[in-house]
Protein backbone atom coordinates (compact mmCIF):
# COMPACT_ATOMS: atom_id res chain seq x y z
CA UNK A 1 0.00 0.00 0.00
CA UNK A 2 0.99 2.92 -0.81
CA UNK A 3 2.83 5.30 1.93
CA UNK A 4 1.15 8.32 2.99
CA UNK A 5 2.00 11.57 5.43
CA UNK A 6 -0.75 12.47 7.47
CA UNK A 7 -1.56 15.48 6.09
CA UNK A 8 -1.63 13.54 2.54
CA UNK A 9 -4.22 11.31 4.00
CA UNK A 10 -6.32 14.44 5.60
CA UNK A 11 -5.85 15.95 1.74
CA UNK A 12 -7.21 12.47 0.26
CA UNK A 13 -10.05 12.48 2.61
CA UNK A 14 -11.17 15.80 2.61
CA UNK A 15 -10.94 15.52 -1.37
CA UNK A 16 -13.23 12.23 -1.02
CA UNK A 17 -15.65 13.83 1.31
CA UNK A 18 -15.84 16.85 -1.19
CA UNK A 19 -17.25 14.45 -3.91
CA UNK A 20 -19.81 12.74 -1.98
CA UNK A 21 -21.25 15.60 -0.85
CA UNK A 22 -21.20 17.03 -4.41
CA UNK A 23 -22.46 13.98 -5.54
CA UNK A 24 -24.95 13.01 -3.21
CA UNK A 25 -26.69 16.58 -2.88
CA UNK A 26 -26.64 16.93 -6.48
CA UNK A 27 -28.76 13.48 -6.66
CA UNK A 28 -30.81 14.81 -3.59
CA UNK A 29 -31.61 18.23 -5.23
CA UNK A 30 -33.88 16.71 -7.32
CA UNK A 31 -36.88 17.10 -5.42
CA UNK A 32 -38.64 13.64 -6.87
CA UNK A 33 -35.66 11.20 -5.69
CA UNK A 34 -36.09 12.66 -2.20
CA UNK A 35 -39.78 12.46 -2.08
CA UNK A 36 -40.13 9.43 -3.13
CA UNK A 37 -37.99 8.48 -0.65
CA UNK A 38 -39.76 9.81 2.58
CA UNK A 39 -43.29 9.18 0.97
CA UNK A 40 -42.83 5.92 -0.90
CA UNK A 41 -46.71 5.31 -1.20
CA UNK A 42 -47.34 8.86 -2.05
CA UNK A 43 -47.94 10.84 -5.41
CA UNK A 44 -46.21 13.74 -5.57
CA UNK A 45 -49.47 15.65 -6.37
CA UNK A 46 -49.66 18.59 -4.80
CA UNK A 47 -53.49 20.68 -5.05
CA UNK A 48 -53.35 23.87 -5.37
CA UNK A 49 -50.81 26.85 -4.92
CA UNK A 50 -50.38 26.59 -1.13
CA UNK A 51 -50.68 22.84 -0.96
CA UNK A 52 -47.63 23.02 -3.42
CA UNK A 53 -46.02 25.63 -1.10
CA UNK A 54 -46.22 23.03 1.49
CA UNK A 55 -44.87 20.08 -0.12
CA UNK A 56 -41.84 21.88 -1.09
CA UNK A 57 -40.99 23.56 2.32
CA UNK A 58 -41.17 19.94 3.65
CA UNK A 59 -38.58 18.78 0.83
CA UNK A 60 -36.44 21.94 1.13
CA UNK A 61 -36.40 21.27 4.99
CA UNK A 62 -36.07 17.45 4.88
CA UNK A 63 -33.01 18.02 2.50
CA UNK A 64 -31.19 20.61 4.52
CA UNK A 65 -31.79 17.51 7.51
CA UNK A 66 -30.07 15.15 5.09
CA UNK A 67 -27.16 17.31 3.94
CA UNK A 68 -26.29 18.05 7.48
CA UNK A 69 -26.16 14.86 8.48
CA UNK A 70 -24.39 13.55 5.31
CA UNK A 71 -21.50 16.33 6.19
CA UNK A 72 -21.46 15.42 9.84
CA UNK A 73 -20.75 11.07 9.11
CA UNK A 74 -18.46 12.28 6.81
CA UNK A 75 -16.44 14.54 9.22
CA UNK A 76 -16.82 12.30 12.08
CA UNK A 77 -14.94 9.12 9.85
CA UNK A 78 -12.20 11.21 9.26
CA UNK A 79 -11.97 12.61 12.86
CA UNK A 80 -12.71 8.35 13.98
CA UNK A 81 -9.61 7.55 11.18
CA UNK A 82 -7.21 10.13 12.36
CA UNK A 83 -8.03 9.24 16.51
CA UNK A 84 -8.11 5.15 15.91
CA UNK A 85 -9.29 5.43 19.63
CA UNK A 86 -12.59 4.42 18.53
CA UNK A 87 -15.58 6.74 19.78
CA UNK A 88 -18.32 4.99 17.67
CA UNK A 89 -20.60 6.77 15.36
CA UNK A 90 -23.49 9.35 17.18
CA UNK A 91 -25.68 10.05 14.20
CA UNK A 92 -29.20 9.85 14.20
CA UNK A 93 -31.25 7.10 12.35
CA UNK A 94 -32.15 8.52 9.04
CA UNK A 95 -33.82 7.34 5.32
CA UNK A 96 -31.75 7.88 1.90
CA UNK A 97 -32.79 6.28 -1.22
CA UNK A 98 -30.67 3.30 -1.63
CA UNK A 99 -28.24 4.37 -4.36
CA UNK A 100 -27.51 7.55 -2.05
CA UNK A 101 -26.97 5.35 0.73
CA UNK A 102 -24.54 2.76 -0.63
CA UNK A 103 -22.46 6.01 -1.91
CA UNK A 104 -22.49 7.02 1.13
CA UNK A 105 -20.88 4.10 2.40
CA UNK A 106 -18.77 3.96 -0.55
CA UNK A 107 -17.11 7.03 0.43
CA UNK A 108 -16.50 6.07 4.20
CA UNK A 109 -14.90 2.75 3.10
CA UNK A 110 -12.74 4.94 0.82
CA UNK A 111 -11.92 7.43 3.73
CA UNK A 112 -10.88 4.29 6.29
CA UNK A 113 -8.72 3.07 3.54
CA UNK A 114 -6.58 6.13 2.34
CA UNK A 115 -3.47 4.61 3.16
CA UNK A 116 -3.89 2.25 5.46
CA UNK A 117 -5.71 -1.08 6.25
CA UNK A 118 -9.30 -1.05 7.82
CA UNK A 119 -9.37 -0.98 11.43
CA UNK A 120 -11.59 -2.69 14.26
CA UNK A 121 -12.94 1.19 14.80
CA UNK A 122 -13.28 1.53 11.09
CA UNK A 123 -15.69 -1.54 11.43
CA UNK A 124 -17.92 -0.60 14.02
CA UNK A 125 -18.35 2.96 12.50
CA UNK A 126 -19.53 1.41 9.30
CA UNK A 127 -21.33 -1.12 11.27
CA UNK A 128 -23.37 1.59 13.10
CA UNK A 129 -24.03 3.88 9.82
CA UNK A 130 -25.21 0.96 8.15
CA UNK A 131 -27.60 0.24 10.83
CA UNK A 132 -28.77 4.12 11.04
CA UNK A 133 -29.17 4.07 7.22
CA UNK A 134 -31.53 0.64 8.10
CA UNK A 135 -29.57 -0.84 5.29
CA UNK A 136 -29.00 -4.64 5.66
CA UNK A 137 -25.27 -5.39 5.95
CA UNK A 138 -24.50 -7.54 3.33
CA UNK A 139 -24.29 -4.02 1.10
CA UNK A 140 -21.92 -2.61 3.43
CA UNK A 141 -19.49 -6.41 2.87
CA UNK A 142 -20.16 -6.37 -0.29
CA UNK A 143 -18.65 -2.58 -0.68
CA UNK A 144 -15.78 -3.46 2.43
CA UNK A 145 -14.54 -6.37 0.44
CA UNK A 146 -14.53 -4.36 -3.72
CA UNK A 147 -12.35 -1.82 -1.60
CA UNK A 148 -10.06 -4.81 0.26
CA UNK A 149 -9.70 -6.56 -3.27
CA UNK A 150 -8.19 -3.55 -4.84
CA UNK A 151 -6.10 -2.73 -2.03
CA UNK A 152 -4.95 -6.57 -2.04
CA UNK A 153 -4.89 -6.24 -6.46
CA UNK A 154 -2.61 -2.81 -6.10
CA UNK A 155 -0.61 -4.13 -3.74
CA UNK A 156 0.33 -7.17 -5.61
CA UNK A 157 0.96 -5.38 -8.82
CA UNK A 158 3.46 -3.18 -7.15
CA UNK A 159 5.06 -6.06 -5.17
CA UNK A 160 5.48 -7.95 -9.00
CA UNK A 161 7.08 -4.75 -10.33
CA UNK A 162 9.83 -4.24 -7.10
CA UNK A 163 10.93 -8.12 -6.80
CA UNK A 164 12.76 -10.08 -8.37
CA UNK A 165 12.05 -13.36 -10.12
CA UNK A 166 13.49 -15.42 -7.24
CA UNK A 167 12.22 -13.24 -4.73
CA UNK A 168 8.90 -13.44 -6.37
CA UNK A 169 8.30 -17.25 -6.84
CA UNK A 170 9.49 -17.53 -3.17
CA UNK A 171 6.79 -15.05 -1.92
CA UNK A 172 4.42 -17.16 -4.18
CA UNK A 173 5.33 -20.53 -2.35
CA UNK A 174 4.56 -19.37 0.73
CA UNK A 175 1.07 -18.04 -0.46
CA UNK A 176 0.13 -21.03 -1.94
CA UNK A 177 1.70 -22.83 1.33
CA UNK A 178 -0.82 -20.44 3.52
CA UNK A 179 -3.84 -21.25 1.60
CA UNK A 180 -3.01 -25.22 2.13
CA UNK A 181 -2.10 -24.22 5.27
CA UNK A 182 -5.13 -26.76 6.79
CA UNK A 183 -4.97 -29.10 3.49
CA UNK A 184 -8.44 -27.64 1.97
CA UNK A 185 -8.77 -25.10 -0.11
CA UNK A 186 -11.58 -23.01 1.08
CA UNK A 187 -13.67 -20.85 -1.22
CA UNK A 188 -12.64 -17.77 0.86
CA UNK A 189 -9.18 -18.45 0.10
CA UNK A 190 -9.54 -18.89 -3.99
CA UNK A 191 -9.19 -15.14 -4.31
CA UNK A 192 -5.87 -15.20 -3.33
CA UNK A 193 -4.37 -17.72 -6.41
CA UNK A 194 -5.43 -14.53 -8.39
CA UNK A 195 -2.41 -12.69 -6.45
CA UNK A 196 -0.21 -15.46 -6.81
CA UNK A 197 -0.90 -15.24 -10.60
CA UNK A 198 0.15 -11.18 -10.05
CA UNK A 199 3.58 -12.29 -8.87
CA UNK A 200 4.51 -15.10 -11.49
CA UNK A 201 2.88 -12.33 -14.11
CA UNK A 202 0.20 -14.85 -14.86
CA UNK A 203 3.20 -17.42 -15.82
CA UNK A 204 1.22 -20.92 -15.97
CA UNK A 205 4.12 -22.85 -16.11
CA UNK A 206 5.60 -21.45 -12.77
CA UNK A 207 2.07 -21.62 -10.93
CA UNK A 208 2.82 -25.54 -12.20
CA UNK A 209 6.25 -25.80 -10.70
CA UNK A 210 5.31 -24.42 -7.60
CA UNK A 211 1.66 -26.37 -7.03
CA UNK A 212 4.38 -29.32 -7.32
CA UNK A 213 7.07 -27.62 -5.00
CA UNK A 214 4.14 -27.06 -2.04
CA UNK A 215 3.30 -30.73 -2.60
CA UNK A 216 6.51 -32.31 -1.70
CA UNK A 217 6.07 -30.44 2.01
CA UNK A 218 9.59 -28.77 1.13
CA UNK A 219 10.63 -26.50 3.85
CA UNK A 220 10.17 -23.10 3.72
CA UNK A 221 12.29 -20.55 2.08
CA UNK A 222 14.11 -17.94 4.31
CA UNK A 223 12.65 -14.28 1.97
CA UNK A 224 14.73 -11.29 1.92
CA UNK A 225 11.98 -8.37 1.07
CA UNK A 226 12.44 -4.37 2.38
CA UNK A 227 10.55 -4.60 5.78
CA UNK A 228 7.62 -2.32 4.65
CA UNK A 229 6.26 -5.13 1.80
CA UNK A 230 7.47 -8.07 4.46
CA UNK A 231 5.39 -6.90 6.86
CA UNK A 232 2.20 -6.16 4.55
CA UNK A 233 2.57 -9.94 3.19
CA UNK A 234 3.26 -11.19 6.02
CA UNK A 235 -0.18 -9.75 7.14
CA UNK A 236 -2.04 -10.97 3.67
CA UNK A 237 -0.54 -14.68 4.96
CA UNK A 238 -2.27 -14.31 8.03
CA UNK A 239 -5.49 -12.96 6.78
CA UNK A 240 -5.28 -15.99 4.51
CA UNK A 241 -5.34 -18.51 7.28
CA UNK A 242 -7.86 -17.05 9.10
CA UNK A 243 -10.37 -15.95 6.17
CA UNK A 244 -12.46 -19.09 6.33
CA UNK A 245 -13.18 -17.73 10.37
CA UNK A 246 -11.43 -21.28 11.12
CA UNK A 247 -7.85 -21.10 12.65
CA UNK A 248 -6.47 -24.89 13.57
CA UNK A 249 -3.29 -25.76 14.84
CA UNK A 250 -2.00 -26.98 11.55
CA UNK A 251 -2.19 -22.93 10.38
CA UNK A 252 -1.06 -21.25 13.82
CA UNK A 253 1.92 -23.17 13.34
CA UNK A 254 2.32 -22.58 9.70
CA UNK A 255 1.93 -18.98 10.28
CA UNK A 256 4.63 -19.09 13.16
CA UNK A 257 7.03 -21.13 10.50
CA UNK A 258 6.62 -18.01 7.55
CA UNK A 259 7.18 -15.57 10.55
CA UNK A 260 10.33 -16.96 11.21
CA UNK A 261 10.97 -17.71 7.35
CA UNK A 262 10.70 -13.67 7.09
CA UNK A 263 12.92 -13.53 10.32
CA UNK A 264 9.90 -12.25 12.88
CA UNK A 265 10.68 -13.57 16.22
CA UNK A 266 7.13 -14.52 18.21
CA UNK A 267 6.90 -10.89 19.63
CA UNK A 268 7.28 -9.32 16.10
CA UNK A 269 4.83 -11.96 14.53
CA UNK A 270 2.06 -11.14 17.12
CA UNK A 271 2.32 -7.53 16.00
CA UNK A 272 1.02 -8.54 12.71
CA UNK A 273 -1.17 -11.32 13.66
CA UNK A 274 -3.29 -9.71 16.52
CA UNK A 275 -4.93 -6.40 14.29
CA UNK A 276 -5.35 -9.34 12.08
CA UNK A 277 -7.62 -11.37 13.94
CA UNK A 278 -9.26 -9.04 15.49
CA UNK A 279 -10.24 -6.89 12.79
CA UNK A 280 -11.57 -9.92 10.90
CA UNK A 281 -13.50 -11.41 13.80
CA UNK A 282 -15.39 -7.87 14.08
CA UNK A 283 -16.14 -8.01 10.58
CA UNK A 284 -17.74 -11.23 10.20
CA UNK A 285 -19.65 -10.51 13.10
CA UNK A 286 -21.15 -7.03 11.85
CA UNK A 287 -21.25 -8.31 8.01
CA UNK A 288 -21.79 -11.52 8.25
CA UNK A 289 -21.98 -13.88 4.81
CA UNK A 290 -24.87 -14.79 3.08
CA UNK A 291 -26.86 -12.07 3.66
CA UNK A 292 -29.52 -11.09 1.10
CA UNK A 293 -29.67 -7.60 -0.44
CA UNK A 294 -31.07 -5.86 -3.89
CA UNK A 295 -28.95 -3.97 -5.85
């Protein structure tokens, strides 16, 4: 992931917050999308001069209500990002047509992401927005894990441009040696051959040679990588483990073996492994899988 100053990330995040707000009170200002919205079984009929007077000072209010508290979410994520203290999110329950809403959303994932990972705090602030929008949470996953796959995507493209070959098919033995960590390959985990794929430059006959390597148990390699992409793989190891929300001694001990392989002693591993686990436990309880929602 890219490396950001602070005041880079406040930039980013102001910039995003901008375009929401441009974008979502644009959408709003159109007094039909916002009616139908607050009166879903209503026509927007209005009899009469002062009747129509009426209607509209109830839009004109309800929308001034709705770009407030649009600004405010948005102001308090980057305030919650910048803290990572957590103070969860105090907005009131409100109604926004859906594609307003899951912009909304959009945006905070985008804000909780500029440069970094998504926090435990980052989690429960989406968590409770989603609930105050009364949106089920399988939109809010569904936009979490589009942002985490083109972190994980970006990533993986830059690590494929900075390594070298042998540095590379290492890294991608001891990806492939995290995913058959447990000796299953779990649906959750078949996004990550994708990254593999990044780092052999979608070379088939590598993949080949090192499906075959991983399946004589071989020991792992000792990697050399700059400390900032060790650690972030390192991480992407552990997340792989864990993604199935099963963690058996078979992967704990894997995970301590590529610690050591990237020459993390046990205090240095459990840096990387406890944000980790956390962060992913939080998130399958708030969003968990195989929810239903409408586009």
């Amino acid at each position: 992931m890219l490396s950001l100053s602070e005041q880079e990330i406040t930039r980013i995040q102001k910039s995003l917050m901008r375009q929401c707000e441009r974008e979502v009170f644009t959408f709003l200002n159109h007094g039909k999308n916002l009616f139908n919205t607050l009166f879903p079984q209503a026509m927007m009929r209005p009899k009469g001069r002062e009747q129509a007077s009426e209607a509209n000072a109830v839009l004109n209010f309800k929308l001034r209500q709705i770009k407030l508290w649009v600004h405010q979410t948005l102001s308090q994520a980057i305030a919650v990002s910048a803290n990572q203290e957590g103070g969860g999110y105090s907005g009131e329950p409100i109604r926004l047509p859906l594609i307003v809403a899951k912009h909304l959303l959009s945006s905070l994932v985008h804000i909780f992401t500029t440069g970094r990972d998504f926090s435990e705090h980052d989690y429960y602030f989406i968590g409770d927005v989603t609930h105050a929008l009364e949106l089920d949470p399988s939109h809010a996953l569904k936009i979490i894990e589009q942002a985490q796959y083109e972190i994980r995507r970006d990533f993986f493209d830059t690590l494929a441009r900075e390594l070298d070959e042998e540095q590379a098919f290492q890294c991608s033995v001891l990806l492939l040696m995290a995913i058959r960590a447990d000796g299953v390959v779990h649906p959750a985990e078949f996004k990550y051959i994708e990254n593999i794929n990044q780092l052999l430059h979608h070379d088939q006959a590598k993949l080949m040679d090192i499906e075959k390597l991983v399946g004589q148990g071989e020991p792992l390699p000792r990697v050399f990588l700059p400390e900032d992409y060790m650690l972030y793989l390192y991480k992407y190891m552990v997340e792989i483990v864990m993604c199935d929300e099963e963690f058996d001694s078979q992967e704990s001990a894997y995970i301590q073996e590529a610690g050591r392989s990237f020459g993390l002693d046990k205090a240095q591993q459990d840096e990387v492994i406890q944000p980790v686990a956390g962060a992913l436990m939080i998130k399958s309880t708030l969003f968990p899988k195989g929810g239903h929602c409408k586009s």
